[in-house]
PDB file of N, CA and C in Angstrom:
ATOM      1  N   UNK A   1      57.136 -12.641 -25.700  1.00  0.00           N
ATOM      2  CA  UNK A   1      57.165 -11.228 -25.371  1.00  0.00           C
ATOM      3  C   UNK A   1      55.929 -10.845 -24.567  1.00  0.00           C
ATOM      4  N   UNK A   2      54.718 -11.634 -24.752  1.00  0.00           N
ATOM      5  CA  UNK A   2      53.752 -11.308 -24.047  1.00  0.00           C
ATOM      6  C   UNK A   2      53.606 -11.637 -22.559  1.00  0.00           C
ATOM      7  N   UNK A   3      54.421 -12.749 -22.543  1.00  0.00           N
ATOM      8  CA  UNK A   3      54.674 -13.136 -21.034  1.00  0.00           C
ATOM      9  C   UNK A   3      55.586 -11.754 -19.935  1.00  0.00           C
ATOM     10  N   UNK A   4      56.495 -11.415 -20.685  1.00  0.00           N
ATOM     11  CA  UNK A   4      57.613 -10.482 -19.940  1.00  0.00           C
ATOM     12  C   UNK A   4      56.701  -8.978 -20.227  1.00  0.00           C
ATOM     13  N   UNK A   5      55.769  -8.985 -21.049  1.00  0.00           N
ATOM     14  CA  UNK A   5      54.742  -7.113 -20.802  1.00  0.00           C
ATOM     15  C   UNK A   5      53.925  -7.382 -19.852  1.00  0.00           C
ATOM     16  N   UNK A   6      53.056  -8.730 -19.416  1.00  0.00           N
ATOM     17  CA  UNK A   6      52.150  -8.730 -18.420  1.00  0.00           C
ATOM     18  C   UNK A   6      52.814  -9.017 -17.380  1.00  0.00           C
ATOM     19  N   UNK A   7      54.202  -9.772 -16.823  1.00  0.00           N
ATOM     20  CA  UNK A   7      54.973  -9.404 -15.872  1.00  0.00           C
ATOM     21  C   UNK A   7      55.464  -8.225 -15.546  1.00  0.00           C
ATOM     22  N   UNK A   8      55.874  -6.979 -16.324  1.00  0.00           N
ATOM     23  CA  UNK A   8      56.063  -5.821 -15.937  1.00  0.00           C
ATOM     24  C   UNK A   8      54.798  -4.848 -15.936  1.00  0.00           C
ATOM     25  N   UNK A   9      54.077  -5.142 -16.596  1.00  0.00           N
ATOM     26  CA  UNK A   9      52.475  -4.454 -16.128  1.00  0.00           C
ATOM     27  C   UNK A   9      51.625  -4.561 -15.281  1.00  0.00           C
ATOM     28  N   UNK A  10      51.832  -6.334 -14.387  1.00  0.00           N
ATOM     29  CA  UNK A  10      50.834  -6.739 -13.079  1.00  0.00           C
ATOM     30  C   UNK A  10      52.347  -6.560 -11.699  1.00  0.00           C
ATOM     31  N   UNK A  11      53.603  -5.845 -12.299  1.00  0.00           N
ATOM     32  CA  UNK A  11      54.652  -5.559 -11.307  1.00  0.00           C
ATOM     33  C   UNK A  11      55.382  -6.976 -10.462  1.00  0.00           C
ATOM     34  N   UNK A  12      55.414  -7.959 -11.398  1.00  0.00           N
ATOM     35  CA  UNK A  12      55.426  -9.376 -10.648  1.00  0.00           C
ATOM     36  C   UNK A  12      56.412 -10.354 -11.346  1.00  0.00           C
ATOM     37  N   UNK A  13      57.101 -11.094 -10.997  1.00  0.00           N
ATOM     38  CA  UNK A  13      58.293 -11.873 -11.112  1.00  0.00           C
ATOM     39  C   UNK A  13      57.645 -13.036 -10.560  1.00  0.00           C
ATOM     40  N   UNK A  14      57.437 -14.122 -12.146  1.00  0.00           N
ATOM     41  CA  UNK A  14      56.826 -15.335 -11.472  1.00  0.00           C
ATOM     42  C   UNK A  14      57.415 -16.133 -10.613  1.00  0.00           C
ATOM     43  N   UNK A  15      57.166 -16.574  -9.375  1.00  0.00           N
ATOM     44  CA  UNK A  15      57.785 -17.814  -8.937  1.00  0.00           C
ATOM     45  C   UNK A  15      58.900 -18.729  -9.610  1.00  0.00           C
ATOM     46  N   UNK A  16      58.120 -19.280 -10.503  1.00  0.00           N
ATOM     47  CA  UNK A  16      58.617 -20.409 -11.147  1.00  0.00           C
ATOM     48  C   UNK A  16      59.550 -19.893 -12.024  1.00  0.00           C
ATOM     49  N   UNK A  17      59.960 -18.622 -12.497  1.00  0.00           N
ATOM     50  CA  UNK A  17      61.267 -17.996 -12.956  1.00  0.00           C
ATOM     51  C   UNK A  17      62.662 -17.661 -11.856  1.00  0.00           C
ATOM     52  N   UNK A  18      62.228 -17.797 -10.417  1.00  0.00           N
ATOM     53  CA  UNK A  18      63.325 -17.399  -9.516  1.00  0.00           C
ATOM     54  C   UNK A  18      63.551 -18.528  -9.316  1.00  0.00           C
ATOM     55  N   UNK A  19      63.423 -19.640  -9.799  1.00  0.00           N
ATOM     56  CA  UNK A  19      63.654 -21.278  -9.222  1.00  0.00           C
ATOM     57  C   UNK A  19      65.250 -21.434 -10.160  1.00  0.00           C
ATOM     58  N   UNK A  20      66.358 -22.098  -9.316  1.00  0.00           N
ATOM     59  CA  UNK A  20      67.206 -22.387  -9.657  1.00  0.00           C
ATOM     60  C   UNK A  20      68.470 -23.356  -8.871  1.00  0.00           C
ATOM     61  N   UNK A  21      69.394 -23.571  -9.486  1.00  0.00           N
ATOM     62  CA  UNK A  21      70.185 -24.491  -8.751  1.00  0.00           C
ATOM     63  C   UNK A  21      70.831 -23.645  -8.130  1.00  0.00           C
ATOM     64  N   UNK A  22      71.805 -23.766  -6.965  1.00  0.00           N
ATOM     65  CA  UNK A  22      72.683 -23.433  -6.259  1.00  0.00           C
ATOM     66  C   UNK A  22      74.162 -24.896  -6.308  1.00  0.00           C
ATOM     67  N   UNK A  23      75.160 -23.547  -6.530  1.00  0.00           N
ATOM     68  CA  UNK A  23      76.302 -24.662  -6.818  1.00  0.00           C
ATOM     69  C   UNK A  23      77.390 -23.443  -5.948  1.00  0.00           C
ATOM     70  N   UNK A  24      78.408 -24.388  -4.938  1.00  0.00           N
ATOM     71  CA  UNK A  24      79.195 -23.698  -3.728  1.00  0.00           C
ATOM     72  C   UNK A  24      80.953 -24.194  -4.886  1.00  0.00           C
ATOM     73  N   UNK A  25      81.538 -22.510  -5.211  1.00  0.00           N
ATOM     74  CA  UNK A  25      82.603 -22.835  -5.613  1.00  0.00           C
ATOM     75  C   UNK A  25      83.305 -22.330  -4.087  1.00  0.00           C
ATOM     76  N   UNK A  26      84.560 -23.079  -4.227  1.00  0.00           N
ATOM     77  CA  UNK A  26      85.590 -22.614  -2.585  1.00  0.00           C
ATOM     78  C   UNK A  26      86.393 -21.890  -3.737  1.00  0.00           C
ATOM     79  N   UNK A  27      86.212 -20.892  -2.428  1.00  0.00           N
ATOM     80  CA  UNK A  27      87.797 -19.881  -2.662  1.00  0.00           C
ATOM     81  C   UNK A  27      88.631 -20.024  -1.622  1.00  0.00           C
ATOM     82  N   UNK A  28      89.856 -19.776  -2.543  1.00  0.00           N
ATOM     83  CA  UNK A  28      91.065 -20.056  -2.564  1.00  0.00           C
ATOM     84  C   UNK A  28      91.889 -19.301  -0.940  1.00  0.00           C
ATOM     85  N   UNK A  29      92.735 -19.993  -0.348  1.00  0.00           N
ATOM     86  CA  UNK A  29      93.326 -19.287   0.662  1.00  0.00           C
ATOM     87  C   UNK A  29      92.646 -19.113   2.281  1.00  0.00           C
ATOM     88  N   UNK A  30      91.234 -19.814   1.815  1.00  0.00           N
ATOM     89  CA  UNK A  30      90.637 -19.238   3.338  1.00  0.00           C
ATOM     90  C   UNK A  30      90.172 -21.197   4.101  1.00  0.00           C
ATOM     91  N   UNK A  31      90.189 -21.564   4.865  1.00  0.00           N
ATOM     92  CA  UNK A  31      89.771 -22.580   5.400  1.00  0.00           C
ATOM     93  C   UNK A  31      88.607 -22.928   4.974  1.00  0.00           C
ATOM     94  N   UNK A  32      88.530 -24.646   4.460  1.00  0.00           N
ATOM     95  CA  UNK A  32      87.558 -24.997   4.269  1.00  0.00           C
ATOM     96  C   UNK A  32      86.216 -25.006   5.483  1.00  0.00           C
ATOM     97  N   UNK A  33      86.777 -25.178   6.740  1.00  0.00           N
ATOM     98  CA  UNK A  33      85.226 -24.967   7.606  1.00  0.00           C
ATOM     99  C   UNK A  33      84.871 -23.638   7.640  1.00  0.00           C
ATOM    100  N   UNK A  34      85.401 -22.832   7.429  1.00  0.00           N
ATOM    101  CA  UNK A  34      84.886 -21.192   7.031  1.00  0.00           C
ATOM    102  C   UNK A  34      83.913 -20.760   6.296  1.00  0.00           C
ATOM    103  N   UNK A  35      82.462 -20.277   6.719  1.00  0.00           N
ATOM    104  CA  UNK A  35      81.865 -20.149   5.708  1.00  0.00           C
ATOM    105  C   UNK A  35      82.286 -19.631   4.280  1.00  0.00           C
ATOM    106  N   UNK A  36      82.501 -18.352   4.926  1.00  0.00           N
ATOM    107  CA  UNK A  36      83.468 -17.446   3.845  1.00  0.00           C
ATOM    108  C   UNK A  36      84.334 -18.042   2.788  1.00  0.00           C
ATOM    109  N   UNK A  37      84.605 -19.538   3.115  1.00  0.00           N
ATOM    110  CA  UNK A  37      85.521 -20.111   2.093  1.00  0.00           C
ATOM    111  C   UNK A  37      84.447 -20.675   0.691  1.00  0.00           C
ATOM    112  N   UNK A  38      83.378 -20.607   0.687  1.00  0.00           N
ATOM    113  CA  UNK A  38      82.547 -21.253  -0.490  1.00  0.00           C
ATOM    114  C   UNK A  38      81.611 -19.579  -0.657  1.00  0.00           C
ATOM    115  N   UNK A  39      81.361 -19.918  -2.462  1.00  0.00           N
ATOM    116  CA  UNK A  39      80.515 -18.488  -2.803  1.00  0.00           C
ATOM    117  C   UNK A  39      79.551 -19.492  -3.388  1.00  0.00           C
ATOM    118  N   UNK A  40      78.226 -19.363  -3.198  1.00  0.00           N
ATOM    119  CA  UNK A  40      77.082 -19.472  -3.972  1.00  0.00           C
ATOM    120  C   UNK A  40      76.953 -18.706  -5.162  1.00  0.00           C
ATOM    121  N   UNK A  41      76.796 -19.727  -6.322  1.00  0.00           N
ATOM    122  CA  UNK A  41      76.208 -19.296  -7.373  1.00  0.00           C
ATOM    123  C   UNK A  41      75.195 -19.757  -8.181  1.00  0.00           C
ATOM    124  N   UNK A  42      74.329 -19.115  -8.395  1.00  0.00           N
ATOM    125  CA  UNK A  42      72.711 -19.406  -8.497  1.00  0.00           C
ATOM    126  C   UNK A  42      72.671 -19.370 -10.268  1.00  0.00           C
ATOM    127  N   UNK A  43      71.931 -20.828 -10.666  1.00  0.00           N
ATOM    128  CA  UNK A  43      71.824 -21.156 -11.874  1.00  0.00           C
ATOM    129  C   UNK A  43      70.244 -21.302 -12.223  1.00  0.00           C
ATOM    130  N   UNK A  44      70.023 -19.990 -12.944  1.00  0.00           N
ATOM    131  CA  UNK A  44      68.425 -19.938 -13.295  1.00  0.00           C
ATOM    132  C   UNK A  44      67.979 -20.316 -14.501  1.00  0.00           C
ATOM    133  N   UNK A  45      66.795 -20.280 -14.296  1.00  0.00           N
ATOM    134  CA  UNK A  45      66.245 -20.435 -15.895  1.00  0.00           C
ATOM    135  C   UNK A  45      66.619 -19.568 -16.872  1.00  0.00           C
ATOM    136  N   UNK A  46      66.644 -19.590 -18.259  1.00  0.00           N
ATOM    137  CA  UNK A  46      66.903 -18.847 -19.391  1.00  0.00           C
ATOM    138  C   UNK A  46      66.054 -17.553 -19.366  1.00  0.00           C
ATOM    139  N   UNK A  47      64.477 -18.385 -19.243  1.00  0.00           N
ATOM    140  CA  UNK A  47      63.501 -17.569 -19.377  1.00  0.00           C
ATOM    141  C   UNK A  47      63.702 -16.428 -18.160  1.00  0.00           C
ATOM    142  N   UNK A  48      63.828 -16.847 -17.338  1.00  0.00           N
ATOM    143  CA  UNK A  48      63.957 -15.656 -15.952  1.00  0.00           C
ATOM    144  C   UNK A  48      65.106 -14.603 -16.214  1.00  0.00           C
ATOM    145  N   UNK A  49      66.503 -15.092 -16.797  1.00  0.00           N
ATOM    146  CA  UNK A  49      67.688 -14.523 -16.840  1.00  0.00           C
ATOM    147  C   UNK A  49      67.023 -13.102 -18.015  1.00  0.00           C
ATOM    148  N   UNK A  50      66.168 -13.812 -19.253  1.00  0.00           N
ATOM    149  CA  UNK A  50      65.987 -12.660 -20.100  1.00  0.00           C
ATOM    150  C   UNK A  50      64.873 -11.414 -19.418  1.00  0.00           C
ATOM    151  N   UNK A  51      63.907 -12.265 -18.751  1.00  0.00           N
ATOM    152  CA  UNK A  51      63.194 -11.636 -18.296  1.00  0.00           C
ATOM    153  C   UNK A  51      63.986 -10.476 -17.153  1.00  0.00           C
ATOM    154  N   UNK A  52      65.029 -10.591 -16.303  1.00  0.00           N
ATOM    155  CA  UNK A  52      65.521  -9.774 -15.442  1.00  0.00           C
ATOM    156  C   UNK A  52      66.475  -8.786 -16.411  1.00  0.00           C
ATOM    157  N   UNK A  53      66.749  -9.144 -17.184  1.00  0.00           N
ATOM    158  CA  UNK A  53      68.000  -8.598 -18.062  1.00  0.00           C
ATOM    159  C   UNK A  53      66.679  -7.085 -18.870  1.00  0.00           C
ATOM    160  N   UNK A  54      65.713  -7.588 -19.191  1.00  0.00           N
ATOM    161  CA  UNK A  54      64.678  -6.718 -19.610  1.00  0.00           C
ATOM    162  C   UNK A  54      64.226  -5.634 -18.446  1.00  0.00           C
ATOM    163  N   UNK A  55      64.191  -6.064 -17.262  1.00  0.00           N
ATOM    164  CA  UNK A  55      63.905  -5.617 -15.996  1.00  0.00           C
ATOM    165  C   UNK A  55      65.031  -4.349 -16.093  1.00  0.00           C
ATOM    166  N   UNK A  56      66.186  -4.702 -15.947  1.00  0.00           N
ATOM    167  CA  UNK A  56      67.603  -3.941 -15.636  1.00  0.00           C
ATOM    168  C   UNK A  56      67.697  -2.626 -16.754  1.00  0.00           C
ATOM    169  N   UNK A  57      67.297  -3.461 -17.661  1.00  0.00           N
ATOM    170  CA  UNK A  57      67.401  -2.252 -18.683  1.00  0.00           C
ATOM    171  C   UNK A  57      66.308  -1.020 -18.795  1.00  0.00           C
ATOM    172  N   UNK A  58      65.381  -1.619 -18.658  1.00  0.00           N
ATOM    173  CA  UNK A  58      64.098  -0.428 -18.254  1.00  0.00           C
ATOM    174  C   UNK A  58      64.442   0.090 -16.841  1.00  0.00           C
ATOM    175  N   UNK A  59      64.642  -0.275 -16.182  1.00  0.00           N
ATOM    176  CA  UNK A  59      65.273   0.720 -14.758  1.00  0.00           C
ATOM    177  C   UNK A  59      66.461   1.435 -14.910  1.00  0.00           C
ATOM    178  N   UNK A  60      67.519   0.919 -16.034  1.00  0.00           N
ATOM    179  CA  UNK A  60      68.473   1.430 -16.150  1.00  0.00           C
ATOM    180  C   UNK A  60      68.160   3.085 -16.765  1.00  0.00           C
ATOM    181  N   UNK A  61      67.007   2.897 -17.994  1.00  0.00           N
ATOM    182  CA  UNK A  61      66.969   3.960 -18.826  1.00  0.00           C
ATOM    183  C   UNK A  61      66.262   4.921 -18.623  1.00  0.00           C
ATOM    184  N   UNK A  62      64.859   4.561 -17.074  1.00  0.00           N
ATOM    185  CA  UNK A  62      64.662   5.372 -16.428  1.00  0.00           C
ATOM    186  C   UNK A  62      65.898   6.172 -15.472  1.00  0.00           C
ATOM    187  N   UNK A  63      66.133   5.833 -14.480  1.00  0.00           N
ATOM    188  CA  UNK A  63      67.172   6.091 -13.892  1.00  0.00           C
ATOM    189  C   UNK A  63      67.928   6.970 -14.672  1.00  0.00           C
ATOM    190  N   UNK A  64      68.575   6.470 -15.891  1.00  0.00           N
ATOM    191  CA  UNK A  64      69.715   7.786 -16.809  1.00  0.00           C
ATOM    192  C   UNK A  64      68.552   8.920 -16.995  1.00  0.00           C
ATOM    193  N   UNK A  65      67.535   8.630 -17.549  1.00  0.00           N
ATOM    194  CA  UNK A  65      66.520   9.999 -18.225  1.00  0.00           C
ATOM    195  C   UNK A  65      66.142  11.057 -17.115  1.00  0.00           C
ATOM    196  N   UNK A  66      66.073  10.285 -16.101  1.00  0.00           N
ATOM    197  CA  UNK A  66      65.357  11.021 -14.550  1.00  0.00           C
ATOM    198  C   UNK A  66      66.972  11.430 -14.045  1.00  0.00           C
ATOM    199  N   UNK A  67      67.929  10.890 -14.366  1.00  0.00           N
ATOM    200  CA  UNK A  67      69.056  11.848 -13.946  1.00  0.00           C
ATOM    201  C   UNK A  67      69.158  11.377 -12.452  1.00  0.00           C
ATOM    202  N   UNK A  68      68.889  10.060 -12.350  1.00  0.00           N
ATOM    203  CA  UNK A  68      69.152   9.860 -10.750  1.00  0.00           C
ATOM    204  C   UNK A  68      70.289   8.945 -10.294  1.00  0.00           C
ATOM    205  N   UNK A  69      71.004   8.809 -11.406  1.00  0.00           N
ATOM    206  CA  UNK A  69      72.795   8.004 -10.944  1.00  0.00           C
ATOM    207  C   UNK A  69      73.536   9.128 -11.168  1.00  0.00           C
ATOM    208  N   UNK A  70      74.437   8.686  -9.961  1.00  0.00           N
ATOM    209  CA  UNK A  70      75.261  10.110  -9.669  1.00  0.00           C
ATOM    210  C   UNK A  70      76.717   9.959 -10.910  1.00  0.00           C
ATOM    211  N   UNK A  71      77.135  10.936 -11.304  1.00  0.00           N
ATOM    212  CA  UNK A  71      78.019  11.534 -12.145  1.00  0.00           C
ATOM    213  C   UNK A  71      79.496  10.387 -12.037  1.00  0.00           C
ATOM    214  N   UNK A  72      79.789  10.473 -10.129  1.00  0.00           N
ATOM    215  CA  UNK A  72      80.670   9.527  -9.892  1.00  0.00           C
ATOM    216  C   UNK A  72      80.297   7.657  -9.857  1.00  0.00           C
ATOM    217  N   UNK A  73      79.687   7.257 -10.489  1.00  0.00           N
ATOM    218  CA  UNK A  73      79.229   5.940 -10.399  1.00  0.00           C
ATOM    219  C   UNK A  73      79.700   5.317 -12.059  1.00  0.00           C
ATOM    220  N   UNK A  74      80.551   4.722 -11.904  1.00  0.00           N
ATOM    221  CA  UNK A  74      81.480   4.139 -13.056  1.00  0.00           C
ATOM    222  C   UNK A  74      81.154   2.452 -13.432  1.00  0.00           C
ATOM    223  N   UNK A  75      80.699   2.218 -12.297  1.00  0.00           N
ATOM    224  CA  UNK A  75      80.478   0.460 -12.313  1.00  0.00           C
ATOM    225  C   UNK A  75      78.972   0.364 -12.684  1.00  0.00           C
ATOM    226  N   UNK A  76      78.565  -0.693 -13.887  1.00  0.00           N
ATOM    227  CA  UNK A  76      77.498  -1.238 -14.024  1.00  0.00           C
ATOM    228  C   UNK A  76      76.611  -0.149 -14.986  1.00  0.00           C
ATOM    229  N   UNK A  77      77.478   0.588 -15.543  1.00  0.00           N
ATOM    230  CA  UNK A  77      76.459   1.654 -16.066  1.00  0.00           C
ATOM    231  C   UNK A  77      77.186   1.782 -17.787  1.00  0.00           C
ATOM    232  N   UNK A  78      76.187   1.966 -18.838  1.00  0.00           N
ATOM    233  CA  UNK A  78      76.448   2.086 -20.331  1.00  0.00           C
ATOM    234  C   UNK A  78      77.195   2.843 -20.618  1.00  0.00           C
ATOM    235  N   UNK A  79      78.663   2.558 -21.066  1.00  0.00           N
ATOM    236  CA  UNK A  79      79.644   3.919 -21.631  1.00  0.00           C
ATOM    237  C   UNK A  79      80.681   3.996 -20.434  1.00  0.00           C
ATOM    238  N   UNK A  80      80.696   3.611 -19.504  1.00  0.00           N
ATOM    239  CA  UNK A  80      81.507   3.619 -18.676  1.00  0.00           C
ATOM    240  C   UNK A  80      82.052   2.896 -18.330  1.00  0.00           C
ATOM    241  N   UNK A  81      83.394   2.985 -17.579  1.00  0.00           N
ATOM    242  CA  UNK A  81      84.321   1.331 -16.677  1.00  0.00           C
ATOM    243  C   UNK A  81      84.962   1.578 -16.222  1.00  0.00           C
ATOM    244  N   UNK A  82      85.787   0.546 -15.132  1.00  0.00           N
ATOM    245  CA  UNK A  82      86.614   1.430 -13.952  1.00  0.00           C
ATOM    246  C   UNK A  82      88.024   1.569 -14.496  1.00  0.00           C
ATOM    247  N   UNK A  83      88.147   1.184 -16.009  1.00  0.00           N
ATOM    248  CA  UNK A  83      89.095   2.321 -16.441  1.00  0.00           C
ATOM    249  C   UNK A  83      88.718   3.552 -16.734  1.00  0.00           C
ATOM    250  N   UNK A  84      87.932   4.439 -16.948  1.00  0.00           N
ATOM    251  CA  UNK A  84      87.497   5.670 -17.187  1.00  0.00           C
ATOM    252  C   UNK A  84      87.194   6.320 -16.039  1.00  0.00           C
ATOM    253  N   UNK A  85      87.276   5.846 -14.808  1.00  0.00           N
ATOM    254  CA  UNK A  85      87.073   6.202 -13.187  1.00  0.00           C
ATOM    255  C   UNK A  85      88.454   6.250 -13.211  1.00  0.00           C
ATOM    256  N   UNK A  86      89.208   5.918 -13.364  1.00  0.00           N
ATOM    257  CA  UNK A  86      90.840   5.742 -12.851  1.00  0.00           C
ATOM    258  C   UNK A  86      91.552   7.114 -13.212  1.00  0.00           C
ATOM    259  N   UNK A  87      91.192   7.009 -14.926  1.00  0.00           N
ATOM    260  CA  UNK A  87      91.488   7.805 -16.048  1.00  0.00           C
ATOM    261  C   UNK A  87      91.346   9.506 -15.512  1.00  0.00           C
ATOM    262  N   UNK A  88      90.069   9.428 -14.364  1.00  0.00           N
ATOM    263  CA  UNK A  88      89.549  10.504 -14.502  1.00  0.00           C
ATOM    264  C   UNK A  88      90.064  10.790 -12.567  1.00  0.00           C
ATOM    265  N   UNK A  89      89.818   9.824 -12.181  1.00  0.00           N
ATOM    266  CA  UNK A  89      90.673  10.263 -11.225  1.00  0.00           C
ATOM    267  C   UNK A  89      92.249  10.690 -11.119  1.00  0.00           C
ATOM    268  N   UNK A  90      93.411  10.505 -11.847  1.00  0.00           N
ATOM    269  CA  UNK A  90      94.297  10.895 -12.075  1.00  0.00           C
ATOM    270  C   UNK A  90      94.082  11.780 -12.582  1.00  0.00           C
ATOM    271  N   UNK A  91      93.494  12.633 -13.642  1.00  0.00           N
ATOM    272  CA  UNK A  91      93.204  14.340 -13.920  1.00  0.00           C
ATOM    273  C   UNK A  91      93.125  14.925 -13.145  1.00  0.00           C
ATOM    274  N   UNK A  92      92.188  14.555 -11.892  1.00  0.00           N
ATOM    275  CA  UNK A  92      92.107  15.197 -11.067  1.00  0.00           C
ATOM    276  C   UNK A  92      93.495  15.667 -10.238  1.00  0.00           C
ATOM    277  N   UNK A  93      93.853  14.608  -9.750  1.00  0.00           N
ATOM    278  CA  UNK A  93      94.921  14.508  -9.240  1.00  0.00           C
ATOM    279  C   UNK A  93      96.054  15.674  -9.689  1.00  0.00           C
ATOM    280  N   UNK A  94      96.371  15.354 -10.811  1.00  0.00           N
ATOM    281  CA  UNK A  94      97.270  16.022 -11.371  1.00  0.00           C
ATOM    282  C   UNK A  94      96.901  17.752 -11.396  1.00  0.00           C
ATOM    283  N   UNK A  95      95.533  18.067 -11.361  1.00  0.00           N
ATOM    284  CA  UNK A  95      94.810  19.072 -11.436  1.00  0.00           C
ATOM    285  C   UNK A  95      94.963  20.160  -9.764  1.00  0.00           C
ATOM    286  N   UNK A  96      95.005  19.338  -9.087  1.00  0.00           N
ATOM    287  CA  UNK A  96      95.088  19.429  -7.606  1.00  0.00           C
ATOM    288  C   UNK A  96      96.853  19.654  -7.292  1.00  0.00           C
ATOM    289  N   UNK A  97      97.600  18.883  -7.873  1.00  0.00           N
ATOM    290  CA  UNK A  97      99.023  18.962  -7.484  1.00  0.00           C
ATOM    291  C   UNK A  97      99.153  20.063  -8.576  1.00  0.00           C
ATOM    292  N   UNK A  98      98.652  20.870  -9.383  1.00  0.00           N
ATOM    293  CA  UNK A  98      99.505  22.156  -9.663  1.00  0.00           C
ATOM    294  C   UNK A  98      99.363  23.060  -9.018  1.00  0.00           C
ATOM    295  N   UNK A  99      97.823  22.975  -7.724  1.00  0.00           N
ATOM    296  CA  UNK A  99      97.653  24.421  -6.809  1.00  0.00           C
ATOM    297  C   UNK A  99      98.220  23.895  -5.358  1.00  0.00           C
ATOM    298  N   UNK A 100      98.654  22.512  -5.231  1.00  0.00           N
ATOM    299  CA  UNK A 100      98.893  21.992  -4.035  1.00  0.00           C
ATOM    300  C   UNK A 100      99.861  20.808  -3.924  1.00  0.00           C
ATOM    301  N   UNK A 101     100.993  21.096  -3.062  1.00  0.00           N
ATOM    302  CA  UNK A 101     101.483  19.826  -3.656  1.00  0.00           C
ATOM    303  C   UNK A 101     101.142  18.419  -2.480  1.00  0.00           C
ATOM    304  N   UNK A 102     100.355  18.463  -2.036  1.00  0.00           N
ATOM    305  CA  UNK A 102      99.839  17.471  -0.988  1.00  0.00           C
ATOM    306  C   UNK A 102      98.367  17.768  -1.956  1.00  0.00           C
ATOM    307  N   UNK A 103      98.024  15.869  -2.083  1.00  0.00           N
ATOM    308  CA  UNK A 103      97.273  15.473  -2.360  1.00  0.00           C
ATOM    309  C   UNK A 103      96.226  14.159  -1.585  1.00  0.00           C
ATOM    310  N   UNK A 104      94.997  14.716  -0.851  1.00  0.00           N
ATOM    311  CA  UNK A 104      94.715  12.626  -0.445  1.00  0.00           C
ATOM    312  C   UNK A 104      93.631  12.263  -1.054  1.00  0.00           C
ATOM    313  N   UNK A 105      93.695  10.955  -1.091  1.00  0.00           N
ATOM    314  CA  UNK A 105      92.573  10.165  -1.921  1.00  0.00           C
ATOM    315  C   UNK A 105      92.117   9.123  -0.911  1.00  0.00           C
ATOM    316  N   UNK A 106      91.143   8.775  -0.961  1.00  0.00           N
ATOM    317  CA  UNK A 106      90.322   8.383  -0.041  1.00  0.00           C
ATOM    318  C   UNK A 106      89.656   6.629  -0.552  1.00  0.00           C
ATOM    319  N   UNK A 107      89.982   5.651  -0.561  1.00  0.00           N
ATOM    320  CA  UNK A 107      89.080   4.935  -1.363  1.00  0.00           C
ATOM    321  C   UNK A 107      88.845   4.131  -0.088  1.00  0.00           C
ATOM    322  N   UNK A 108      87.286   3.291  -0.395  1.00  0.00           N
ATOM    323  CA  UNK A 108      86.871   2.723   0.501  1.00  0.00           C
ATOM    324  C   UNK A 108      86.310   1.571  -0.118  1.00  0.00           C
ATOM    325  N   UNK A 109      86.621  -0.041   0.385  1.00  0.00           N
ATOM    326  CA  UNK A 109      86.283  -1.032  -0.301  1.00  0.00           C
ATOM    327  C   UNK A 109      85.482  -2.262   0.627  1.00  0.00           C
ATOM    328  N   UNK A 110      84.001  -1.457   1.156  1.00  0.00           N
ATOM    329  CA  UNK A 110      83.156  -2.610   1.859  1.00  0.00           C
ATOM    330  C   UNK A 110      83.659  -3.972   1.679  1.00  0.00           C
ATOM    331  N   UNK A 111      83.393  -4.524   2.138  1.00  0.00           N
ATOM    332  CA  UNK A 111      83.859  -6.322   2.017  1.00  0.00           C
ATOM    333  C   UNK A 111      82.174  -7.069   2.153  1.00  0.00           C
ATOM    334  N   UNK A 112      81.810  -7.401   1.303  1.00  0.00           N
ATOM    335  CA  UNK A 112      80.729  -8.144   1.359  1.00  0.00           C
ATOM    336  C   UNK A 112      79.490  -6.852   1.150  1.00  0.00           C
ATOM    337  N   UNK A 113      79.809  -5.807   0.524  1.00  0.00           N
ATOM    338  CA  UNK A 113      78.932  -4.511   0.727  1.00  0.00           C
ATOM    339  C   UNK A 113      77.414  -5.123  -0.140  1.00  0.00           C
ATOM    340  N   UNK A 114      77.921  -5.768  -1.898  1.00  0.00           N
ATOM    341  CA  UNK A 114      76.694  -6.120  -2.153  1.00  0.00           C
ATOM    342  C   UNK A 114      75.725  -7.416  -1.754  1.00  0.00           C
ATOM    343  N   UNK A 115      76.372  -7.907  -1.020  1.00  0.00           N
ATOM    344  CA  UNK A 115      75.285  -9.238   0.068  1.00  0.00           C
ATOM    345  C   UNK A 115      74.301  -8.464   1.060  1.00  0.00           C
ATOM    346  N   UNK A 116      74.976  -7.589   1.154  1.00  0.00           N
ATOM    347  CA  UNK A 116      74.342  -6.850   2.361  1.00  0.00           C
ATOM    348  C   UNK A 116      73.614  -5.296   2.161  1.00  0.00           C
ATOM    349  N   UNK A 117      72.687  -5.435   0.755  1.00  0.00           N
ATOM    350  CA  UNK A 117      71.698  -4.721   0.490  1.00  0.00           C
ATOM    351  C   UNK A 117      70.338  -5.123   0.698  1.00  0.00           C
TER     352      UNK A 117
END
């Protein structure tokens, strides 16, 4: 425990915790010379995995207290899932078709959106 308080107190992620294997699974349907056809997945240390998992959660509980994830954000967050986004988008819906009977919904699904943060 003393290792993971002086990593979040000197603001630093040791080296030797981001060290890990890389292993290429292929997906299915797309050509093997395609990059796009293999996903990297990165196999870390234990110690690093708890240490980030400690990370996530203290940003997480700032973030909820400071009120800075928005209302509509269903993925990755405590108490929520994208059944309860669905759930709640159909209320709406239904809410909208008693003052209107034309309804549109809009969804938008980046392709590769979280690689490319």
């Amino acid at each position: 425990m003393d290792l993971f308080n002086k990593c979040l107190h000197l603001g630093t992620f040791p080296d030797l915790l981001t060290l890990g294997n890389i292993i290429l699974f292929k997906n299915g349907g797309i050509p093997e010379e395609e990059a796009s056809s293999h996903r990297p997945i990165s196999l870390l240390t234990t110690i690093g995995k708890v240490l980030e998992k400690l990370l996530t959660q203290r940003l997480n509980y700032h973030l909820e207290r400071l009120n800075k994830i928005s209302d509509n954000q269903y993925g990755f967050r405590e108490g929520r899932s994208m059944e309860l986004g669905i759930h709640q988008l159909i209320q709406k819906i239904n809410e909208c078709r008693k003052k209107t009977p034309h309804v549109l919904v809009l969804s938008i699904d980046i392709k590769g959106a979280l690689n490319n943060i």
